[in-house]
PDBML (XML) file of the C-alpha atoms, coordinates in Angstrom:
<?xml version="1.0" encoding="UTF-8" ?>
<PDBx:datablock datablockName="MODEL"
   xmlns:PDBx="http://pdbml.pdb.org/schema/pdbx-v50.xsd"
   xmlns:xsi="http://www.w3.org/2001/XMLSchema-instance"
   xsi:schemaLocation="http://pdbml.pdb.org/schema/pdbx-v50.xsd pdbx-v50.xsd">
   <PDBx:atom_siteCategory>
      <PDBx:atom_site id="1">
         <PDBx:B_iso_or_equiv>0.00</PDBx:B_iso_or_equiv>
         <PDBx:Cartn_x>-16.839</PDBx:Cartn_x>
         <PDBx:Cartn_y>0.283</PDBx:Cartn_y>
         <PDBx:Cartn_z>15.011</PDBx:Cartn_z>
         <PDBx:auth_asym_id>A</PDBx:auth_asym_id>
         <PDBx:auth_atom_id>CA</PDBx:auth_atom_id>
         <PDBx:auth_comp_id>UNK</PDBx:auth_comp_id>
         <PDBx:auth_seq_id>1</PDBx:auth_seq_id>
         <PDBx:group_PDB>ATOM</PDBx:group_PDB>
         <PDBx:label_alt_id xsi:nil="true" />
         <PDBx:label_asym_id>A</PDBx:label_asym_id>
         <PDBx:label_atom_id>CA</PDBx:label_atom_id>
         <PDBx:label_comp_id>UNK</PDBx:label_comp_id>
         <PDBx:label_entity_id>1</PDBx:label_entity_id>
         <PDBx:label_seq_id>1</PDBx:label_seq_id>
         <PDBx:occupancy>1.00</PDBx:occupancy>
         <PDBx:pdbx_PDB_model_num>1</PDBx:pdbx_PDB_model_num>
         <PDBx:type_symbol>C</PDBx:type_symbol>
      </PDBx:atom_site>
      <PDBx:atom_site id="2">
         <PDBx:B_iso_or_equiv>0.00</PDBx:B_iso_or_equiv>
         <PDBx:Cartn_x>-15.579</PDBx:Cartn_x>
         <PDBx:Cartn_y>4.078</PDBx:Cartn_y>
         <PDBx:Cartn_z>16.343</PDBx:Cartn_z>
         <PDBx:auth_asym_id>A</PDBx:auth_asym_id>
         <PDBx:auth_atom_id>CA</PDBx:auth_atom_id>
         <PDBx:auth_comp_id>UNK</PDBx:auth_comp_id>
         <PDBx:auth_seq_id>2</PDBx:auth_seq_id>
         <PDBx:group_PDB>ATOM</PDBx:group_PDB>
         <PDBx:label_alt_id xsi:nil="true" />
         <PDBx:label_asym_id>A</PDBx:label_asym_id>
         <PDBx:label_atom_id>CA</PDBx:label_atom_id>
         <PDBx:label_comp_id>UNK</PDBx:label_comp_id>
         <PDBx:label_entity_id>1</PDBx:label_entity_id>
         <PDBx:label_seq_id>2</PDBx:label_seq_id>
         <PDBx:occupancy>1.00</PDBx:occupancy>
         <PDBx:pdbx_PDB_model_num>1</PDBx:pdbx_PDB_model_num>
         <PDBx:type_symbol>C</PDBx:type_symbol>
      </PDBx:atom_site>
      <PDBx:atom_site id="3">
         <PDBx:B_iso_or_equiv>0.00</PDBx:B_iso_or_equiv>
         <PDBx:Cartn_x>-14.263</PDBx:Cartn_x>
         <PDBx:Cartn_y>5.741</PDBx:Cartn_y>
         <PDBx:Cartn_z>13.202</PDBx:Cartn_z>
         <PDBx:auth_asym_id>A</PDBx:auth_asym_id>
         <PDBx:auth_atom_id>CA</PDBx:auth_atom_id>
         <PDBx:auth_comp_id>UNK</PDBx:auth_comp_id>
         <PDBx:auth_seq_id>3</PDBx:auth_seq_id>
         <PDBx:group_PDB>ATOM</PDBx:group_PDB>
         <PDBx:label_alt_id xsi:nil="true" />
         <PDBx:label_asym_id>A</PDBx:label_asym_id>
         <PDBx:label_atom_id>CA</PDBx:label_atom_id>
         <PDBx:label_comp_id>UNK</PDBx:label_comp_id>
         <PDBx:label_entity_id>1</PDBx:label_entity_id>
         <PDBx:label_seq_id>3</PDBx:label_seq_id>
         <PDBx:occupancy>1.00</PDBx:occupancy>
         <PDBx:pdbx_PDB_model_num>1</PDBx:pdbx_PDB_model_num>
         <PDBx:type_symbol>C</PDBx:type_symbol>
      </PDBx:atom_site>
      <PDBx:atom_site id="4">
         <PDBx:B_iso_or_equiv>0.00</PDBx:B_iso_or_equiv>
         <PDBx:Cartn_x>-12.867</PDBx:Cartn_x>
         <PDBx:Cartn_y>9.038</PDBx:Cartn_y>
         <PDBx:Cartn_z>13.219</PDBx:Cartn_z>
         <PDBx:auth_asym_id>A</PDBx:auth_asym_id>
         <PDBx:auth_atom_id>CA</PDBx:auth_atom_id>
         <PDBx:auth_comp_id>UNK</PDBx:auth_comp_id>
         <PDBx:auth_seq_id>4</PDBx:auth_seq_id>
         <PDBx:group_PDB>ATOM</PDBx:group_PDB>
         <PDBx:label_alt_id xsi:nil="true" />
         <PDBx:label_asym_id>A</PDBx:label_asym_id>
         <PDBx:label_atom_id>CA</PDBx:label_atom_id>
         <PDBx:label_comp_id>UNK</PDBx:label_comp_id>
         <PDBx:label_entity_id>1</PDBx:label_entity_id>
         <PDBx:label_seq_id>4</PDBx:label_seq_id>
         <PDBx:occupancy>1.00</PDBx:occupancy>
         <PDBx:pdbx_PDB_model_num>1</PDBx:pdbx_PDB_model_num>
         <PDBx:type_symbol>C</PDBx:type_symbol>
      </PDBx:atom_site>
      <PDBx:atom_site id="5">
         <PDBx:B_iso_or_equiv>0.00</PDBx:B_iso_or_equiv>
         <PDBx:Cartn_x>-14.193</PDBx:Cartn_x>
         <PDBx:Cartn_y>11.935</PDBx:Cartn_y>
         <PDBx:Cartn_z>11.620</PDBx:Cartn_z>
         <PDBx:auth_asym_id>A</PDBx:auth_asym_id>
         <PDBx:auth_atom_id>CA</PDBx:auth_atom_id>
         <PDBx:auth_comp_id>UNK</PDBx:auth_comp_id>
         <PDBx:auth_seq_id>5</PDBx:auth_seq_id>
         <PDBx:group_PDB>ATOM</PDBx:group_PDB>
         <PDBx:label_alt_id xsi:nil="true" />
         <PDBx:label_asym_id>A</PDBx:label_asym_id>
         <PDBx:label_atom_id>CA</PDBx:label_atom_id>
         <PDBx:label_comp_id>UNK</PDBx:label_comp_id>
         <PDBx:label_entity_id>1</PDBx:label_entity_id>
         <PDBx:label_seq_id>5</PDBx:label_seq_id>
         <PDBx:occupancy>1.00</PDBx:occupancy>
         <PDBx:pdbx_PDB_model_num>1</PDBx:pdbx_PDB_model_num>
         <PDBx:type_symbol>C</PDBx:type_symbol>
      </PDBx:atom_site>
      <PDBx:atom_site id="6">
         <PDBx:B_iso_or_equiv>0.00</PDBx:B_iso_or_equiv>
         <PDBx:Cartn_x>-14.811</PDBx:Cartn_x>
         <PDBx:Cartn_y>10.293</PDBx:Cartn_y>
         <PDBx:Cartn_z>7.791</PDBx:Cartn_z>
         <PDBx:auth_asym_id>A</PDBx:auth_asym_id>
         <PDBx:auth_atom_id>CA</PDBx:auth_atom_id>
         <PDBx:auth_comp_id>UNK</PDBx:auth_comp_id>
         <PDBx:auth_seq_id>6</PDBx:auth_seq_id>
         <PDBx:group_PDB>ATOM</PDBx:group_PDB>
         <PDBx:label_alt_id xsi:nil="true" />
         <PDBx:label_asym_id>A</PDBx:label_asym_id>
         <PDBx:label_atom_id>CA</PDBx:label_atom_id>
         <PDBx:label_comp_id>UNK</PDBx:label_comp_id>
         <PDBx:label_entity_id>1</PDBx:label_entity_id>
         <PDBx:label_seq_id>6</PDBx:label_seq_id>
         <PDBx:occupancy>1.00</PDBx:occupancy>
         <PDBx:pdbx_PDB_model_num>1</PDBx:pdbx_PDB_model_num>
         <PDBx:type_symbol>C</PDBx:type_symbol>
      </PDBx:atom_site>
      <PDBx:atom_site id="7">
         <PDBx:B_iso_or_equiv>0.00</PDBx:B_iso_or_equiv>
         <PDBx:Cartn_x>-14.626</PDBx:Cartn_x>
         <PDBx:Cartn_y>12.455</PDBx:Cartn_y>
         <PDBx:Cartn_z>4.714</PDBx:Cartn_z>
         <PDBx:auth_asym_id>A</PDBx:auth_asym_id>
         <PDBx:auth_atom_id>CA</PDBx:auth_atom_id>
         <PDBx:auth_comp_id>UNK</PDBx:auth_comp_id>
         <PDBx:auth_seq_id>7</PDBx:auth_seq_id>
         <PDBx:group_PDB>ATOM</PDBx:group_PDB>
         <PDBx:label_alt_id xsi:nil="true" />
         <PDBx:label_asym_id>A</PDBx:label_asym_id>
         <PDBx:label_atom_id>CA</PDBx:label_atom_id>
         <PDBx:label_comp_id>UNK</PDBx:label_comp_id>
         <PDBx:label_entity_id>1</PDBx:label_entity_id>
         <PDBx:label_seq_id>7</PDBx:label_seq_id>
         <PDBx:occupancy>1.00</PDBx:occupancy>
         <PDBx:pdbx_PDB_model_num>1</PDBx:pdbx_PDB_model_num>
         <PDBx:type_symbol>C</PDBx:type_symbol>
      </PDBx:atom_site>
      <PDBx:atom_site id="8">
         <PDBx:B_iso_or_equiv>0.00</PDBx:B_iso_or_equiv>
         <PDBx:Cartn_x>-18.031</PDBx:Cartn_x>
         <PDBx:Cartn_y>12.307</PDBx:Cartn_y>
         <PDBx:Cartn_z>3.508</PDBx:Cartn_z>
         <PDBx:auth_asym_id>A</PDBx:auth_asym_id>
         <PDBx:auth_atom_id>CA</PDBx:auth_atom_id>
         <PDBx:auth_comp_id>UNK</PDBx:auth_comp_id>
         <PDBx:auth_seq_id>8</PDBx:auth_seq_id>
         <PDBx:group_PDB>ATOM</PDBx:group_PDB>
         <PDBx:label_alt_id xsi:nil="true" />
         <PDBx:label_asym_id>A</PDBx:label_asym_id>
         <PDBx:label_atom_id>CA</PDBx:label_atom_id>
         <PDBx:label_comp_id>UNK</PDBx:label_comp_id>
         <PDBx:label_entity_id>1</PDBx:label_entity_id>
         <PDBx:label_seq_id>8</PDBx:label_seq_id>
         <PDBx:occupancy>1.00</PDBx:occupancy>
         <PDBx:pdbx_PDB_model_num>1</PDBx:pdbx_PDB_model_num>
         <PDBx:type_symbol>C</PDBx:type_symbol>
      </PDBx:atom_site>
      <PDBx:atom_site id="9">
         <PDBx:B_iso_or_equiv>0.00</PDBx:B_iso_or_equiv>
         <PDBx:Cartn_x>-19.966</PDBx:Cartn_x>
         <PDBx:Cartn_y>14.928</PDBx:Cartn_y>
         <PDBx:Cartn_z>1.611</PDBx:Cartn_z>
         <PDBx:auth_asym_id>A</PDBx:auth_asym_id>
         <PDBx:auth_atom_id>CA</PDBx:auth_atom_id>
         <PDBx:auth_comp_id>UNK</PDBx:auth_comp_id>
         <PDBx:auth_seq_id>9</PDBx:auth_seq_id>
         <PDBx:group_PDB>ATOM</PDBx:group_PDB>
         <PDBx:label_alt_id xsi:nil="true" />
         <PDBx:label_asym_id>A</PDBx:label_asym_id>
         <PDBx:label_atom_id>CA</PDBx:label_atom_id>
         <PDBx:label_comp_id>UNK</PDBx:label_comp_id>
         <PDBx:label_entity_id>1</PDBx:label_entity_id>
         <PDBx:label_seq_id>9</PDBx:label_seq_id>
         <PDBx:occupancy>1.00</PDBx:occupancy>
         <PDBx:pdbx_PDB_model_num>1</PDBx:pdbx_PDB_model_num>
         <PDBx:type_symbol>C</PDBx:type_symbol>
      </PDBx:atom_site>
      <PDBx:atom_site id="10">
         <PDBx:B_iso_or_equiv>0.00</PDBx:B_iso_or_equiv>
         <PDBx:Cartn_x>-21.951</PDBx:Cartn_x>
         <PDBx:Cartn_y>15.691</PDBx:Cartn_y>
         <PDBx:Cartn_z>4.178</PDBx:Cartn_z>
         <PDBx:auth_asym_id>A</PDBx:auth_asym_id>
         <PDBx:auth_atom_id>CA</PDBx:auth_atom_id>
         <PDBx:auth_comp_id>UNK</PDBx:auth_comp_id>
         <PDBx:auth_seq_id>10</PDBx:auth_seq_id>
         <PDBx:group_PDB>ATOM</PDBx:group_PDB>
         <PDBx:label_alt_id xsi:nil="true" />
         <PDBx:label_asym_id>A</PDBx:label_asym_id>
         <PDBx:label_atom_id>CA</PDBx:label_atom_id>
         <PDBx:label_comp_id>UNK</PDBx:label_comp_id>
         <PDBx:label_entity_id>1</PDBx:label_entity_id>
         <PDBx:label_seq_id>10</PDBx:label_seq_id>
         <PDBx:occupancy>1.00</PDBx:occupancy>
         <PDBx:pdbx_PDB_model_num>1</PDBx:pdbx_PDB_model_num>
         <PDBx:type_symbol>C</PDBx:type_symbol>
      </PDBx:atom_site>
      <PDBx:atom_site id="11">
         <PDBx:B_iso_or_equiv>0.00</PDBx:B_iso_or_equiv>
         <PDBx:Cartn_x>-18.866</PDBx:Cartn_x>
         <PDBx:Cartn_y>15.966</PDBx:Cartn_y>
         <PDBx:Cartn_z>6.650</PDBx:Cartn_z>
         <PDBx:auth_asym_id>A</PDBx:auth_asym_id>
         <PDBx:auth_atom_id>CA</PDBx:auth_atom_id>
         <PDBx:auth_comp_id>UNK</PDBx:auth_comp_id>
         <PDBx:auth_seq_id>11</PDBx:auth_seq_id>
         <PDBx:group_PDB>ATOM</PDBx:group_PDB>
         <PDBx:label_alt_id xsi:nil="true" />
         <PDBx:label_asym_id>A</PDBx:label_asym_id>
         <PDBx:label_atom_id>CA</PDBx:label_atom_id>
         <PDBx:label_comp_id>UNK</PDBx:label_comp_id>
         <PDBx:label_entity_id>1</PDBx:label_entity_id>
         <PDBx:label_seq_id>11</PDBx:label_seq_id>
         <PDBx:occupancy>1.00</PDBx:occupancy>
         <PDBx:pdbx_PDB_model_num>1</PDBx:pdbx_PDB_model_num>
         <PDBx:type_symbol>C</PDBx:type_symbol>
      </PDBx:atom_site>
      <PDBx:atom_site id="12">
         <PDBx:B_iso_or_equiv>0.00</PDBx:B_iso_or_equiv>
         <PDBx:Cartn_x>-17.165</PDBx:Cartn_x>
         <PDBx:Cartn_y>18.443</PDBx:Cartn_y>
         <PDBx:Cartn_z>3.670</PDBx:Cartn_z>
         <PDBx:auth_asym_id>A</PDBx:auth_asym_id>
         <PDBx:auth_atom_id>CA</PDBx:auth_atom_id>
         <PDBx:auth_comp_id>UNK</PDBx:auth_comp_id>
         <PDBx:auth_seq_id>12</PDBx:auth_seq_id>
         <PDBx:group_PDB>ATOM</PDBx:group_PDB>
         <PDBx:label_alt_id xsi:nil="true" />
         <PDBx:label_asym_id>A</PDBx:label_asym_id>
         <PDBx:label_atom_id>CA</PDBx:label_atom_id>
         <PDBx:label_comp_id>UNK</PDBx:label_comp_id>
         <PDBx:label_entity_id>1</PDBx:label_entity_id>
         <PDBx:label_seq_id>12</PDBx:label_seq_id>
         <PDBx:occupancy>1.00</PDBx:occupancy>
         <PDBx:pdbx_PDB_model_num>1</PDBx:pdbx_PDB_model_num>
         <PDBx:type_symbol>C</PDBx:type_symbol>
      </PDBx:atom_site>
      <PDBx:atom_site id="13">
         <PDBx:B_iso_or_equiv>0.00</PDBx:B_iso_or_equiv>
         <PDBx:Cartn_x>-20.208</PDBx:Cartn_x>
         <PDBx:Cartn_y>20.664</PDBx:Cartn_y>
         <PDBx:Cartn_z>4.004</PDBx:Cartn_z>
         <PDBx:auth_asym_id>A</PDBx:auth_asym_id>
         <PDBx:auth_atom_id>CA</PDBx:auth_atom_id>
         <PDBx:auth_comp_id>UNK</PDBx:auth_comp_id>
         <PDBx:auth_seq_id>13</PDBx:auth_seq_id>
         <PDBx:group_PDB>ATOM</PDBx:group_PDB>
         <PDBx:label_alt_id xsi:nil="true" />
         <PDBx:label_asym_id>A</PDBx:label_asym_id>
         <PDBx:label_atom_id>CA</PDBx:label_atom_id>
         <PDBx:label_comp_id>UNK</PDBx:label_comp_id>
         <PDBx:label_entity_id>1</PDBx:label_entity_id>
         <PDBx:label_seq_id>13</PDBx:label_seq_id>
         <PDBx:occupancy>1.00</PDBx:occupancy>
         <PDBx:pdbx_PDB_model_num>1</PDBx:pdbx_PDB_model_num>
         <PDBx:type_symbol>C</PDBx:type_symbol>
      </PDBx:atom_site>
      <PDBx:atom_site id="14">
         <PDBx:B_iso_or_equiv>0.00</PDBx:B_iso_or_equiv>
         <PDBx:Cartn_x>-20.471</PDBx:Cartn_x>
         <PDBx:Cartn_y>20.735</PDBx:Cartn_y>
         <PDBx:Cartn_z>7.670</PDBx:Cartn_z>
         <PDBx:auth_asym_id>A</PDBx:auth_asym_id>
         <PDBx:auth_atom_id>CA</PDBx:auth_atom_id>
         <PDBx:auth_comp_id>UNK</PDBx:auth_comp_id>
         <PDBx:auth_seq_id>14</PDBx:auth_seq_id>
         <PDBx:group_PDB>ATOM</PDBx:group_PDB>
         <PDBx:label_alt_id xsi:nil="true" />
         <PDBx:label_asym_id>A</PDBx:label_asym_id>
         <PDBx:label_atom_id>CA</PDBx:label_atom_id>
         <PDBx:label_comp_id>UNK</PDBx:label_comp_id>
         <PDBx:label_entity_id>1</PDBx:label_entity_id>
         <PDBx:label_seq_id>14</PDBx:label_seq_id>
         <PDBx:occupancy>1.00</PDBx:occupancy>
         <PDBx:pdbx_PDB_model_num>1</PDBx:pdbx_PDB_model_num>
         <PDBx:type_symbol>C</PDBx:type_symbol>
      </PDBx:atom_site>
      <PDBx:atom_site id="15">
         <PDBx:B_iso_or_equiv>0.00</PDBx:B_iso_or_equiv>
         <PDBx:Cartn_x>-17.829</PDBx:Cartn_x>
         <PDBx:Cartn_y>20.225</PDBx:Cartn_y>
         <PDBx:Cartn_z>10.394</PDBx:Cartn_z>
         <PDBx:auth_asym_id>A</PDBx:auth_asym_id>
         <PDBx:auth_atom_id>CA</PDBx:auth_atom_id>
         <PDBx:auth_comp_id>UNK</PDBx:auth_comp_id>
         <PDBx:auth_seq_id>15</PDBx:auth_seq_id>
         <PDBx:group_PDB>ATOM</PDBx:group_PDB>
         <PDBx:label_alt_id xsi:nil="true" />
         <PDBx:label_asym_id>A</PDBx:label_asym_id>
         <PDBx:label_atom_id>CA</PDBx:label_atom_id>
         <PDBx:label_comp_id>UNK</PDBx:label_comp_id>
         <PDBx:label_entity_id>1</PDBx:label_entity_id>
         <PDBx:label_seq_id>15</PDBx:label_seq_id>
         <PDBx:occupancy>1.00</PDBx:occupancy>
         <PDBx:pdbx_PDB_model_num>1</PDBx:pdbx_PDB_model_num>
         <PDBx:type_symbol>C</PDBx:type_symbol>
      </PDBx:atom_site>
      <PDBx:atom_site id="16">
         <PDBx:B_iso_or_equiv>0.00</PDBx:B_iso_or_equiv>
         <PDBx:Cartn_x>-15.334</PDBx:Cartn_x>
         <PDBx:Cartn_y>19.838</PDBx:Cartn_y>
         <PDBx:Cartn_z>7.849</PDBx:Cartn_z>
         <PDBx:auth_asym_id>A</PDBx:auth_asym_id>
         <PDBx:auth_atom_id>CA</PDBx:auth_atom_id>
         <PDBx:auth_comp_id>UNK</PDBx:auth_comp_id>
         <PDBx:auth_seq_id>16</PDBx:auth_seq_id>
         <PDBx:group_PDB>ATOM</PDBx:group_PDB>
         <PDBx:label_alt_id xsi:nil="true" />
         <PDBx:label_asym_id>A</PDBx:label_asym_id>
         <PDBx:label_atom_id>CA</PDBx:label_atom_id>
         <PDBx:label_comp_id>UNK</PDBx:label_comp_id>
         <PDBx:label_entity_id>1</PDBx:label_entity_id>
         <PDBx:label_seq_id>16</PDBx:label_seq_id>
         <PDBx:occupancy>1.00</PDBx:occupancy>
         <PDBx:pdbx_PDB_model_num>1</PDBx:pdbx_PDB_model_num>
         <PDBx:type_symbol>C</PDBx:type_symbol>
      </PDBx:atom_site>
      <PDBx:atom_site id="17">
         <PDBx:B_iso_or_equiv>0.00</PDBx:B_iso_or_equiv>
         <PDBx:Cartn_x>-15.833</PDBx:Cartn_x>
         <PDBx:Cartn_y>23.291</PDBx:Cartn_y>
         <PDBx:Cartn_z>6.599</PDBx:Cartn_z>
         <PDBx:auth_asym_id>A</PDBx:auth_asym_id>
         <PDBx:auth_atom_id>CA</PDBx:auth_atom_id>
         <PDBx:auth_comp_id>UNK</PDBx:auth_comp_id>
         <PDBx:auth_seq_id>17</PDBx:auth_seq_id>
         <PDBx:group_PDB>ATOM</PDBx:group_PDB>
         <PDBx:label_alt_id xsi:nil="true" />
         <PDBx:label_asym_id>A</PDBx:label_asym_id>
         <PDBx:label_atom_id>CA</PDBx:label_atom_id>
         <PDBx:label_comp_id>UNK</PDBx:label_comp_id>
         <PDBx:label_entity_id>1</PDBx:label_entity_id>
         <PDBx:label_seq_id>17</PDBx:label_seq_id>
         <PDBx:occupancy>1.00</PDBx:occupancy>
         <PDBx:pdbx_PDB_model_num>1</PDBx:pdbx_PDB_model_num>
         <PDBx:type_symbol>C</PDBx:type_symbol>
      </PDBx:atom_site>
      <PDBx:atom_site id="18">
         <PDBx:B_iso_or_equiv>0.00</PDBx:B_iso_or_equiv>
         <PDBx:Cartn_x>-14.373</PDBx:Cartn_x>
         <PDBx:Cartn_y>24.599</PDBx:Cartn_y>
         <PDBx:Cartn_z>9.662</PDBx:Cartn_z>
         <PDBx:auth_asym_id>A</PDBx:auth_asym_id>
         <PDBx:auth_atom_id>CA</PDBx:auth_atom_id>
         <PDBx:auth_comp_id>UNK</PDBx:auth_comp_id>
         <PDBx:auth_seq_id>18</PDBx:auth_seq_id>
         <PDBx:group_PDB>ATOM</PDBx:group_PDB>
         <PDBx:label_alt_id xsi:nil="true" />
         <PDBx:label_asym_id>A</PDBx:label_asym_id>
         <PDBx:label_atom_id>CA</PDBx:label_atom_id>
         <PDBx:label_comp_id>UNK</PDBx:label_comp_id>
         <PDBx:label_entity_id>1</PDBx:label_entity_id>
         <PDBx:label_seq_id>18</PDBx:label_seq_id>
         <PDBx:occupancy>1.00</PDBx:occupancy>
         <PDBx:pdbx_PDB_model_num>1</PDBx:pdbx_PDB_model_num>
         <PDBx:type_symbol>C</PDBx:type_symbol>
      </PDBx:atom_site>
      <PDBx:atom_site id="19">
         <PDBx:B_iso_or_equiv>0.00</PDBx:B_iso_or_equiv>
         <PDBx:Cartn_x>-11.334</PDBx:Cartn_x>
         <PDBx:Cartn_y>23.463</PDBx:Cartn_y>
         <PDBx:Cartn_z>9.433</PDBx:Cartn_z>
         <PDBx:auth_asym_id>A</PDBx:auth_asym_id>
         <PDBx:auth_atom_id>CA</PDBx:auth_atom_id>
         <PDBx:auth_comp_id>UNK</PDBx:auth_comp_id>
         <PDBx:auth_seq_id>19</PDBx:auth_seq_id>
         <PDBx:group_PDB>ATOM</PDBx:group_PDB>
         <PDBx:label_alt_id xsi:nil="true" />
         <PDBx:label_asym_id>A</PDBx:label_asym_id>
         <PDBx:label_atom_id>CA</PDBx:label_atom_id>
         <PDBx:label_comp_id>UNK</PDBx:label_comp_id>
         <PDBx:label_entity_id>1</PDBx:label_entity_id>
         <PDBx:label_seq_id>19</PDBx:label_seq_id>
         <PDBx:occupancy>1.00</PDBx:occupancy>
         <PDBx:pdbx_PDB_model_num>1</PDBx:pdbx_PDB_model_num>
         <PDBx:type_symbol>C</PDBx:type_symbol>
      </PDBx:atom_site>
      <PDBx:atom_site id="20">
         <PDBx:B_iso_or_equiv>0.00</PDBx:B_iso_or_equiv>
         <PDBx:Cartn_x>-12.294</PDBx:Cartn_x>
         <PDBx:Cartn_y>19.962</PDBx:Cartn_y>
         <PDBx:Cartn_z>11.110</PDBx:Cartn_z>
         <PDBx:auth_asym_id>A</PDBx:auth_asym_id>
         <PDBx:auth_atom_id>CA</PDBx:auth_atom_id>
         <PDBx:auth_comp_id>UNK</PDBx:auth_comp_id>
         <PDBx:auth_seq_id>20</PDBx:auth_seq_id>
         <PDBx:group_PDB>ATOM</PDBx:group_PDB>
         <PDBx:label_alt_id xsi:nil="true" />
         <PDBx:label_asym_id>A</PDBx:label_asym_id>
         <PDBx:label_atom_id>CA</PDBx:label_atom_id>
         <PDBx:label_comp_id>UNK</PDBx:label_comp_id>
         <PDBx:label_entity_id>1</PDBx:label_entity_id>
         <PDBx:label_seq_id>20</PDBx:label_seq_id>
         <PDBx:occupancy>1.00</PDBx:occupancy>
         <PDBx:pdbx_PDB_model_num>1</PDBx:pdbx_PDB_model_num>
         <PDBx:type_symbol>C</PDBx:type_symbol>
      </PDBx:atom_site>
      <PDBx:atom_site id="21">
         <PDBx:B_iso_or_equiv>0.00</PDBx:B_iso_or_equiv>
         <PDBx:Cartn_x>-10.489</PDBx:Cartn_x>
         <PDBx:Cartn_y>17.146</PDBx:Cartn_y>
         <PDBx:Cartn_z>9.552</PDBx:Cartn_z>
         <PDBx:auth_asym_id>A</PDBx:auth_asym_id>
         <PDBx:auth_atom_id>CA</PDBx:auth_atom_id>
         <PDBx:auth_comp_id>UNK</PDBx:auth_comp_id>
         <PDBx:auth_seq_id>21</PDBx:auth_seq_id>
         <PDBx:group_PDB>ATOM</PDBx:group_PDB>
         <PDBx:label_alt_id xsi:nil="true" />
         <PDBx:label_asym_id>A</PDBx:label_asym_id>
         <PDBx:label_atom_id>CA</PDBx:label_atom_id>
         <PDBx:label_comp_id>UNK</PDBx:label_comp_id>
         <PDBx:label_entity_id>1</PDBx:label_entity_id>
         <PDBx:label_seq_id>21</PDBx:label_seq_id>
         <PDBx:occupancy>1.00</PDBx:occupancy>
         <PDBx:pdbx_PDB_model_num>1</PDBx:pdbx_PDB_model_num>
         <PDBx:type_symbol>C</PDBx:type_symbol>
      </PDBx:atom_site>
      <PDBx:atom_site id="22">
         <PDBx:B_iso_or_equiv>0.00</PDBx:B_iso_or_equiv>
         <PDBx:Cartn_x>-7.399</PDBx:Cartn_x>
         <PDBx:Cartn_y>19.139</PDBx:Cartn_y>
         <PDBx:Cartn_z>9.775</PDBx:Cartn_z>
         <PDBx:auth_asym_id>A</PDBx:auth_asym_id>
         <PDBx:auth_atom_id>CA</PDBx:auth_atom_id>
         <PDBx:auth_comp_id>UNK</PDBx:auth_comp_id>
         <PDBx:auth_seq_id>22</PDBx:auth_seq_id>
         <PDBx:group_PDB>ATOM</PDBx:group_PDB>
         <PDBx:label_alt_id xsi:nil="true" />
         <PDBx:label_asym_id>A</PDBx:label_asym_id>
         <PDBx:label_atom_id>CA</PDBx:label_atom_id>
         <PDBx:label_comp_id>UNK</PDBx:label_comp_id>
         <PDBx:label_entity_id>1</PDBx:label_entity_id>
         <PDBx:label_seq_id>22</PDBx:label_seq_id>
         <PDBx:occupancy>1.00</PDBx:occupancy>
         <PDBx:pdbx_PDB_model_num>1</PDBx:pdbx_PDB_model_num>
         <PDBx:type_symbol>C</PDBx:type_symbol>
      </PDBx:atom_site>
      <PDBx:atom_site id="23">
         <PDBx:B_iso_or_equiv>0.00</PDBx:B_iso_or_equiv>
         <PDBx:Cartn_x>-8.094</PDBx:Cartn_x>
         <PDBx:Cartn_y>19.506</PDBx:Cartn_y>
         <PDBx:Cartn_z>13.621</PDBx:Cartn_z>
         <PDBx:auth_asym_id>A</PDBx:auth_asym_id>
         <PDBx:auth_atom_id>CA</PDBx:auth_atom_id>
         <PDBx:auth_comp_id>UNK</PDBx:auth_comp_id>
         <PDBx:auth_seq_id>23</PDBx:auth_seq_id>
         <PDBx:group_PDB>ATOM</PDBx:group_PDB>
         <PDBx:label_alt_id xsi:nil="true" />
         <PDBx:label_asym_id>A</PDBx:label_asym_id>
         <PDBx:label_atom_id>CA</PDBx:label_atom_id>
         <PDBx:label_comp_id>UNK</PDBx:label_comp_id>
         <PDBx:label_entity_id>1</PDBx:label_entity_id>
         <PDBx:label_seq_id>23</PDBx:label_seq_id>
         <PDBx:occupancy>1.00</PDBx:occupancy>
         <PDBx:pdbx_PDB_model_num>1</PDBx:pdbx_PDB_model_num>
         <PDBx:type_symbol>C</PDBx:type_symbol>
      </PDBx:atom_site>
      <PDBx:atom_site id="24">
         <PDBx:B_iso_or_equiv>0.00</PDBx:B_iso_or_equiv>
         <PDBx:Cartn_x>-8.757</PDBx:Cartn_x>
         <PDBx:Cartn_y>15.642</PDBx:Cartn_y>
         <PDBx:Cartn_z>13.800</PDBx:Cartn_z>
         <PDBx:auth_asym_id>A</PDBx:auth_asym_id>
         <PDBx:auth_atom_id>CA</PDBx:auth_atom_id>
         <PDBx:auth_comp_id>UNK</PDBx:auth_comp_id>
         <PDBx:auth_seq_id>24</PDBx:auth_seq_id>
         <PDBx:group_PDB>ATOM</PDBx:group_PDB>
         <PDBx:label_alt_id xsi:nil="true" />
         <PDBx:label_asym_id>A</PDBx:label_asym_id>
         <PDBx:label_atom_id>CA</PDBx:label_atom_id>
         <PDBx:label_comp_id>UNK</PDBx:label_comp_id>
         <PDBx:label_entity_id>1</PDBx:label_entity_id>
         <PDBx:label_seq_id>24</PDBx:label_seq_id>
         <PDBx:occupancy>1.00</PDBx:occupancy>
         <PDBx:pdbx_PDB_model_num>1</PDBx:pdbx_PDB_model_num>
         <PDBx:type_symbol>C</PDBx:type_symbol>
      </PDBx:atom_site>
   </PDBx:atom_siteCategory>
</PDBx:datablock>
């Protein structure tokens, strides 16, 4: 499966910091 980016704690500390899962 190809999921998007997933909000994870990990993915809240890292790319989703940056304004990532907005940008997705």
């Amino acid at each position: 499966i190809a999921p998007s980016m997933v909000r994870t704690a990990t993915a809240e500390r890292t790319v989703g910091a940056d304004g990532g899962f907005e940008r997705v």
